[in-house]
N, C-alpha and C. Protein backbone atom coordinates (compact mmCIF):
# COMPACT_ATOMS: atom_id res chain seq x y z
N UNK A 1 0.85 -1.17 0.00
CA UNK A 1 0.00 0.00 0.00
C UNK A 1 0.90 1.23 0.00
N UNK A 2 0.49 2.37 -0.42
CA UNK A 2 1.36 3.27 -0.70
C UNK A 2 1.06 3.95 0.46
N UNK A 3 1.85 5.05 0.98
CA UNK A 3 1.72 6.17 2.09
C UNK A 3 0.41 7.34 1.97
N UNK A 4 0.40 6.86 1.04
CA UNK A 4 -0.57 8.45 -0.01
C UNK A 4 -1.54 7.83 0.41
N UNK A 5 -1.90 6.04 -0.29
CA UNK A 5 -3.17 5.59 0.18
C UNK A 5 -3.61 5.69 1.70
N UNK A 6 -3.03 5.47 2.73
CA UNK A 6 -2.96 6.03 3.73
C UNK A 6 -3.73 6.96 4.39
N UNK A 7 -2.81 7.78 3.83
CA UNK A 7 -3.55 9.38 3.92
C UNK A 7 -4.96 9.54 3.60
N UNK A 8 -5.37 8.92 2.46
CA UNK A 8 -6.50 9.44 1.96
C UNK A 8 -7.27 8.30 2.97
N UNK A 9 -7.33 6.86 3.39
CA UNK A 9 -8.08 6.23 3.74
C UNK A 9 -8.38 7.10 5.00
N UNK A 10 -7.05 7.60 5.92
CA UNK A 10 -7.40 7.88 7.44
C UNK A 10 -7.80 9.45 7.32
N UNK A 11 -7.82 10.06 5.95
CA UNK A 11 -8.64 11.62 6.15
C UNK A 11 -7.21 12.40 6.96
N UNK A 12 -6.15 12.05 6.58
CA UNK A 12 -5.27 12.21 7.58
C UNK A 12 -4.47 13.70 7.37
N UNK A 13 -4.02 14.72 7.63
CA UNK A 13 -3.09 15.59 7.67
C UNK A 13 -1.34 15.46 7.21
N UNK A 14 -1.13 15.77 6.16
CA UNK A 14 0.51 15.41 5.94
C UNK A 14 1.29 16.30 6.95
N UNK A 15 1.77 16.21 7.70
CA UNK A 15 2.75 17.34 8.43
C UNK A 15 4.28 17.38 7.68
N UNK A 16 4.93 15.90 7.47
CA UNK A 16 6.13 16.07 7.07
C UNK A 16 6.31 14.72 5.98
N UNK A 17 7.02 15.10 4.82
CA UNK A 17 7.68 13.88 4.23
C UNK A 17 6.32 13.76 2.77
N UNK A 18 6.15 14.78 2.45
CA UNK A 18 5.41 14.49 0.91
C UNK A 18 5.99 13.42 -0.13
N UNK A 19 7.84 14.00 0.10
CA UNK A 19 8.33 13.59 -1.07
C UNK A 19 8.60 11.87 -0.81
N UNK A 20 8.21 11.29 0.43
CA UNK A 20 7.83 9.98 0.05
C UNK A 20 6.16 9.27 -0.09
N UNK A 21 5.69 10.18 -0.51
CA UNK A 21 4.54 9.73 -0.31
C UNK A 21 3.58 8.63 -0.98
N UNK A 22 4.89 7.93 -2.68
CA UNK A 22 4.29 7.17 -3.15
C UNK A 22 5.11 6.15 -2.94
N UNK A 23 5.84 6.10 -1.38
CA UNK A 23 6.71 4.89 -1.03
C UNK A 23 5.48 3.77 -0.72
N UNK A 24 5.63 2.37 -1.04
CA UNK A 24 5.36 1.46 -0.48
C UNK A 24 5.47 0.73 0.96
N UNK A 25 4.63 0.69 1.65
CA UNK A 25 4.71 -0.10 2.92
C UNK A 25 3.78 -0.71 2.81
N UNK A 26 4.56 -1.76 3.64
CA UNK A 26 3.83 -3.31 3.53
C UNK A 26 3.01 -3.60 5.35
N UNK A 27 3.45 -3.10 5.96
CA UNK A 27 2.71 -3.44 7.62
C UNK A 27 2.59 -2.45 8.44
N UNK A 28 1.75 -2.71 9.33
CA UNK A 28 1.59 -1.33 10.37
C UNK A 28 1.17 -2.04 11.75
N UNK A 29 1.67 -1.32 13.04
CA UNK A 29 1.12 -1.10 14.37
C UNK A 29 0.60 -0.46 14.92
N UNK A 30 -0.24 -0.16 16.43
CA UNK A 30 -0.55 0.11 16.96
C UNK A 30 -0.03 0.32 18.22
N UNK A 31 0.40 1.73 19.05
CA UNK A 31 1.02 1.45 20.50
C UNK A 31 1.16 2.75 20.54
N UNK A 32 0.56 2.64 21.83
CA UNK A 32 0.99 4.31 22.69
C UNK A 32 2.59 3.87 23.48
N UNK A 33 3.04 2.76 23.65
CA UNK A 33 4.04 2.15 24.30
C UNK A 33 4.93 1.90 23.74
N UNK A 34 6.03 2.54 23.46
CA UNK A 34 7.32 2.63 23.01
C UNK A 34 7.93 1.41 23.19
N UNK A 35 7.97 0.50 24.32
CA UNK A 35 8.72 -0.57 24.97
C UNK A 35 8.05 -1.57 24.19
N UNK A 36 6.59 -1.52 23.57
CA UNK A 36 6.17 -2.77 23.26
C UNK A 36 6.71 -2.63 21.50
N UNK A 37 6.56 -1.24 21.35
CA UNK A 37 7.10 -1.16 19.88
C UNK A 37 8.38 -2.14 19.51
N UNK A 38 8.98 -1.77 20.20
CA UNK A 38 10.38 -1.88 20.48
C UNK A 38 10.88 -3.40 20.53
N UNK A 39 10.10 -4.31 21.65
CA UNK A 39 9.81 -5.30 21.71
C UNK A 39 9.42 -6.25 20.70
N UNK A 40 7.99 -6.41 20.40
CA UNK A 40 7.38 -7.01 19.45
C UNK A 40 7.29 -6.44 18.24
N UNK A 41 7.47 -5.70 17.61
CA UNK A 41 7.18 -5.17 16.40
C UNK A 41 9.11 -5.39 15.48
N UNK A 42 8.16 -6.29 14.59
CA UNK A 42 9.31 -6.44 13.53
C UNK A 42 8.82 -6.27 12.26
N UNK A 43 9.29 -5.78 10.98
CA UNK A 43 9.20 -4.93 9.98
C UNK A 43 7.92 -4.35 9.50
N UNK A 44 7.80 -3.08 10.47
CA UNK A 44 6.38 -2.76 10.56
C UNK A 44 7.20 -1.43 9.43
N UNK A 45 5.95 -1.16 8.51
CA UNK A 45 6.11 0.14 7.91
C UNK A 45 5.35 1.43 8.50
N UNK A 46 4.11 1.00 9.24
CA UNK A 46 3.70 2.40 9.66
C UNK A 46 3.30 2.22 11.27
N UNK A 47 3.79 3.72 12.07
CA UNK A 47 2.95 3.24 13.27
C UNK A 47 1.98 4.19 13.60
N UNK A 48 0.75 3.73 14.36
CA UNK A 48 -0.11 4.60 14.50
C UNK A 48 -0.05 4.21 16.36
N UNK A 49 -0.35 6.00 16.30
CA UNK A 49 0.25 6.16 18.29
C UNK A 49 -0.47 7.62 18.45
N UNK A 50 -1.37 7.19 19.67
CA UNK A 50 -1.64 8.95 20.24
C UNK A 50 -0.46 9.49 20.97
N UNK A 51 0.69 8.73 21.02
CA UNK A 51 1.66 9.27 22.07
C UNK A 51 2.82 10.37 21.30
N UNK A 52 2.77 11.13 21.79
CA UNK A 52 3.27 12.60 21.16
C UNK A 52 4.04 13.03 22.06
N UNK A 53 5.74 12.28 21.81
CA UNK A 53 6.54 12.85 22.12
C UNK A 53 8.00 12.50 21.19
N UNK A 54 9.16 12.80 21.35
CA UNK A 54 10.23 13.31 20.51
C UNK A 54 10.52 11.21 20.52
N UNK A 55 10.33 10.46 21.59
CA UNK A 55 10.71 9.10 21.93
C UNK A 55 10.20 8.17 20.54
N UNK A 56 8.99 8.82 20.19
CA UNK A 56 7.94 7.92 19.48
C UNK A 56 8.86 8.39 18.00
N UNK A 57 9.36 9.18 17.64
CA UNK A 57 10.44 9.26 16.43
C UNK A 57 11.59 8.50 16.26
N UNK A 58 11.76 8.35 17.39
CA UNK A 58 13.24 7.62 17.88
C UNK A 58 13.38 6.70 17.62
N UNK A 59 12.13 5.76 18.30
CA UNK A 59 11.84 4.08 18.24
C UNK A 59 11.32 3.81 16.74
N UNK A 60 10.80 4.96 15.93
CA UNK A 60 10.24 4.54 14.91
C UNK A 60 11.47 4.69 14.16
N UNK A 61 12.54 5.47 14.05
CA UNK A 61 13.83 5.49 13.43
C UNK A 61 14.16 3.91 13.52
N UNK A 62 14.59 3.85 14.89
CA UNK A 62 15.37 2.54 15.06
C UNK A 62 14.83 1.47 14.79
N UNK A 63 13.35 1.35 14.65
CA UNK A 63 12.73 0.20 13.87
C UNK A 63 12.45 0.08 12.40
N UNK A 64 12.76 1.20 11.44
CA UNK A 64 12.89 1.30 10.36
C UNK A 64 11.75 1.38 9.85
N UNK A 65 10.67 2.27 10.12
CA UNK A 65 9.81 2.54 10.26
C UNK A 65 9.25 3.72 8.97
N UNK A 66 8.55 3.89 8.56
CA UNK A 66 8.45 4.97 7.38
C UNK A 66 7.67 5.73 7.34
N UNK A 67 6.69 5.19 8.44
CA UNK A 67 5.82 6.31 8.59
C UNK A 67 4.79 6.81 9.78
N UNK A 68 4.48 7.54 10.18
CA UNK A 68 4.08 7.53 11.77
C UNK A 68 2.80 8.34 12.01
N UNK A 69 1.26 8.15 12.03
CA UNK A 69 0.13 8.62 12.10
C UNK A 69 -0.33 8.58 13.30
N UNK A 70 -0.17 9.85 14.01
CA UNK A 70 -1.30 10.08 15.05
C UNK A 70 -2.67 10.21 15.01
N UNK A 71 -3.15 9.81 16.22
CA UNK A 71 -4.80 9.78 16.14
C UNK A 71 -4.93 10.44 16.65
N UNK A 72 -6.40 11.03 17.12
CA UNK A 72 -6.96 11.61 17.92
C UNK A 72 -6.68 13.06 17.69
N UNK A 73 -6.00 13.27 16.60
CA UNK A 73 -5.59 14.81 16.12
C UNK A 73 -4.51 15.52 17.07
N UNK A 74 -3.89 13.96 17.18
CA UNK A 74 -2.54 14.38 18.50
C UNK A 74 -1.53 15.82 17.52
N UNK A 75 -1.18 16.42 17.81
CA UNK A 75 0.29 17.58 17.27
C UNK A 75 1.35 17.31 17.85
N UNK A 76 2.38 16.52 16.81
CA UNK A 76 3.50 16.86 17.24
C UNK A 76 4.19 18.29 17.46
N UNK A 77 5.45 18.44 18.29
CA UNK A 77 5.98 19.37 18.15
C UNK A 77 6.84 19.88 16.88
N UNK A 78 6.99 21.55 16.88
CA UNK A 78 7.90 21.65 15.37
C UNK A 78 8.96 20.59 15.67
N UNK A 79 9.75 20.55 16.52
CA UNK A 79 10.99 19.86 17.10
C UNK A 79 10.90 18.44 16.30
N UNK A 80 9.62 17.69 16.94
CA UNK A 80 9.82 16.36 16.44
C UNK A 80 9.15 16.41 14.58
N UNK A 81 8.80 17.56 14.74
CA UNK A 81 8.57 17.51 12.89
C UNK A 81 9.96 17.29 11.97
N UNK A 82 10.74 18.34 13.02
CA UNK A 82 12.57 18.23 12.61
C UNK A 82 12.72 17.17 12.55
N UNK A 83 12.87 16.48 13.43
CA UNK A 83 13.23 15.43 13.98
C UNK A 83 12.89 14.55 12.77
N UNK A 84 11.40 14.18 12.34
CA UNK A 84 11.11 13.16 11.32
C UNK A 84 11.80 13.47 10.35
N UNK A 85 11.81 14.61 9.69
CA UNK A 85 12.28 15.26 8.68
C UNK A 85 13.51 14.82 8.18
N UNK A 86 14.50 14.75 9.37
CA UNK A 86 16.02 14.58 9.35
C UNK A 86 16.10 12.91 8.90
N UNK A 87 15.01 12.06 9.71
CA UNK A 87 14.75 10.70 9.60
C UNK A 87 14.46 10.18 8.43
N UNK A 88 13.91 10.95 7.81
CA UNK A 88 13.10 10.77 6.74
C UNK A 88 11.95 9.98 6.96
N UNK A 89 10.91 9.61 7.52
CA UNK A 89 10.45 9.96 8.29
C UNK A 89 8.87 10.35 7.90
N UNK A 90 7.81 10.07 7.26
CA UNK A 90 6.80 10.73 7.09
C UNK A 90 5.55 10.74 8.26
N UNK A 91 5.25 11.90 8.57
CA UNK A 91 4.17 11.93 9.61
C UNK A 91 3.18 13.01 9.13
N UNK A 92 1.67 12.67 9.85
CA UNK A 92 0.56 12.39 9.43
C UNK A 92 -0.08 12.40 10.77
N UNK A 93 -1.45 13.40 10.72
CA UNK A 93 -2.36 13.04 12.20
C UNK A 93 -3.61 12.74 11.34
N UNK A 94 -4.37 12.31 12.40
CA UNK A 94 -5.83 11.76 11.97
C UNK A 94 -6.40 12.68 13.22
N UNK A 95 -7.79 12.76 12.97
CA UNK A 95 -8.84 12.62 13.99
C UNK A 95 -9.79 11.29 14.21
N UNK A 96 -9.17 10.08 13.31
CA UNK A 96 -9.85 9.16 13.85
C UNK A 96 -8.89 8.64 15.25
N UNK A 97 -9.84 7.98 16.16
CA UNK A 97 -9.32 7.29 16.95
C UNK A 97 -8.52 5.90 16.46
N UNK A 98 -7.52 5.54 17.75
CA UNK A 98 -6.89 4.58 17.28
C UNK A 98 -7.23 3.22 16.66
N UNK A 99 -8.85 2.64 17.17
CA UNK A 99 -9.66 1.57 16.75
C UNK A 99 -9.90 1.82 15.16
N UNK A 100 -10.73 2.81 15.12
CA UNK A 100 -11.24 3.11 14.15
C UNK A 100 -10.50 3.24 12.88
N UNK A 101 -9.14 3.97 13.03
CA UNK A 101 -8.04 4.23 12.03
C UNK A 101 -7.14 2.47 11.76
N UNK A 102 -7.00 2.16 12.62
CA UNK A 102 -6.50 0.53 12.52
C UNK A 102 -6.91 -0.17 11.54
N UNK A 103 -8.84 -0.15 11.47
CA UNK A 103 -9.42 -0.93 11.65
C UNK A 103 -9.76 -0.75 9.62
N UNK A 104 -9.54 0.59 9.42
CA UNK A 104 -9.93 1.63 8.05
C UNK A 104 -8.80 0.69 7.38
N UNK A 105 -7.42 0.71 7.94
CA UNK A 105 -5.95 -0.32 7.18
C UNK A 105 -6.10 -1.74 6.95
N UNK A 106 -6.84 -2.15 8.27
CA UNK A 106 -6.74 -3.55 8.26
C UNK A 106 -7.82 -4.17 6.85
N UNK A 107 -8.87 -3.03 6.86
CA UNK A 107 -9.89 -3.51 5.81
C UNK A 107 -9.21 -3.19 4.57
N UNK A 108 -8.54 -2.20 4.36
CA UNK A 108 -7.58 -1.74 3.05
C UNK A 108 -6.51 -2.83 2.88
N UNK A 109 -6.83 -3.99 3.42
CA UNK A 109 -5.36 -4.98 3.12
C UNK A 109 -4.30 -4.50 4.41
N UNK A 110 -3.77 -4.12 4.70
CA UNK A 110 -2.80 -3.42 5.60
C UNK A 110 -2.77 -4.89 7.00
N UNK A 111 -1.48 -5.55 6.72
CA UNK A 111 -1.47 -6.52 8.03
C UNK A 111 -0.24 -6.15 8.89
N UNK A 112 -0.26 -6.76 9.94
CA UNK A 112 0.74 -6.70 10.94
C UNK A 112 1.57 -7.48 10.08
N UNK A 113 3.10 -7.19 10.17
CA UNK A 113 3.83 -8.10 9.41
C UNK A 113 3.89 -9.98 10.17
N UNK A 114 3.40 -10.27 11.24
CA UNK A 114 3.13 -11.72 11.47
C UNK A 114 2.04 -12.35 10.78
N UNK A 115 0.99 -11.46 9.94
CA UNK A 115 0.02 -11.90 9.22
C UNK A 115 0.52 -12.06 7.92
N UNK A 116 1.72 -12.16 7.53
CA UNK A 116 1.90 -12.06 5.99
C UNK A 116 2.02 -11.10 5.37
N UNK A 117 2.44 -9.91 5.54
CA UNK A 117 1.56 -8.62 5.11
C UNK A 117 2.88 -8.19 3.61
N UNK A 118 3.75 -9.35 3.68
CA UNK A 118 4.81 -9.03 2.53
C UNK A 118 3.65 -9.12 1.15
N UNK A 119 2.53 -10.35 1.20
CA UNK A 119 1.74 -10.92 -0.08
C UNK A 119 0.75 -9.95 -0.05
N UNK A 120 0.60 -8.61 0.42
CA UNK A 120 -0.28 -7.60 0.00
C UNK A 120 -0.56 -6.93 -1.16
């Protein structure tokens, strides 16, 4: 699924990273919890998190991550907009909640990468 598709499914806001916007990703999570990211999540392409702070860039760097949608119409700071920016990095808010926005991917094809989500 592309990043763009994304966008348009979750009604979502581009904040940073247009110029990847017809990158391909293949899986996505869910977690306000950095530790579980961190933990369990292996080659996820997008994460969706109400948690809005500079940490949630970090972990999504170090997990190789491509793209990062808040819900709930969370705002990052300019800082962590930098921050993605430098990462490369695309971020995106929604006003859907986290169920609801999950749930918009999971029906668009969009799996956790333990579901297969490479044969999408």
């Amino acid at each position: 699924m592309k990043i763009n598709q994304i966008k348009e499914l979750l009604d979502a806001e581009l904040l940073c990273g247009d110029e990847y916007l017809e990158n391909d990703v293949y899986s996505a999570c869910c977690s306000d919890m950095m530790s579980d990211v961190l933990a369990y999540v292996k080659d996820q392409g997008v994460l969706l998190t109400g948690l809005v702070n500079a940490q949630v860039i970090r972990t999504a760097s170090m997990m190789d991550m491509v793209c990062i949608v808040f819900v709930r119409s969370k705002v990052p700071s300019d800082e962590m907009i930098e921050l993605a920016h430098e990462c490369g990095i695309v971020l995106m808010k929604t006003s859907r909640r986290a169920y609801e926005a999950c749930g918009e991917l999971y029906s668009a094809g969009l799996r956790s990468s333990s579901e297969g989500s490479r044969n999408v």
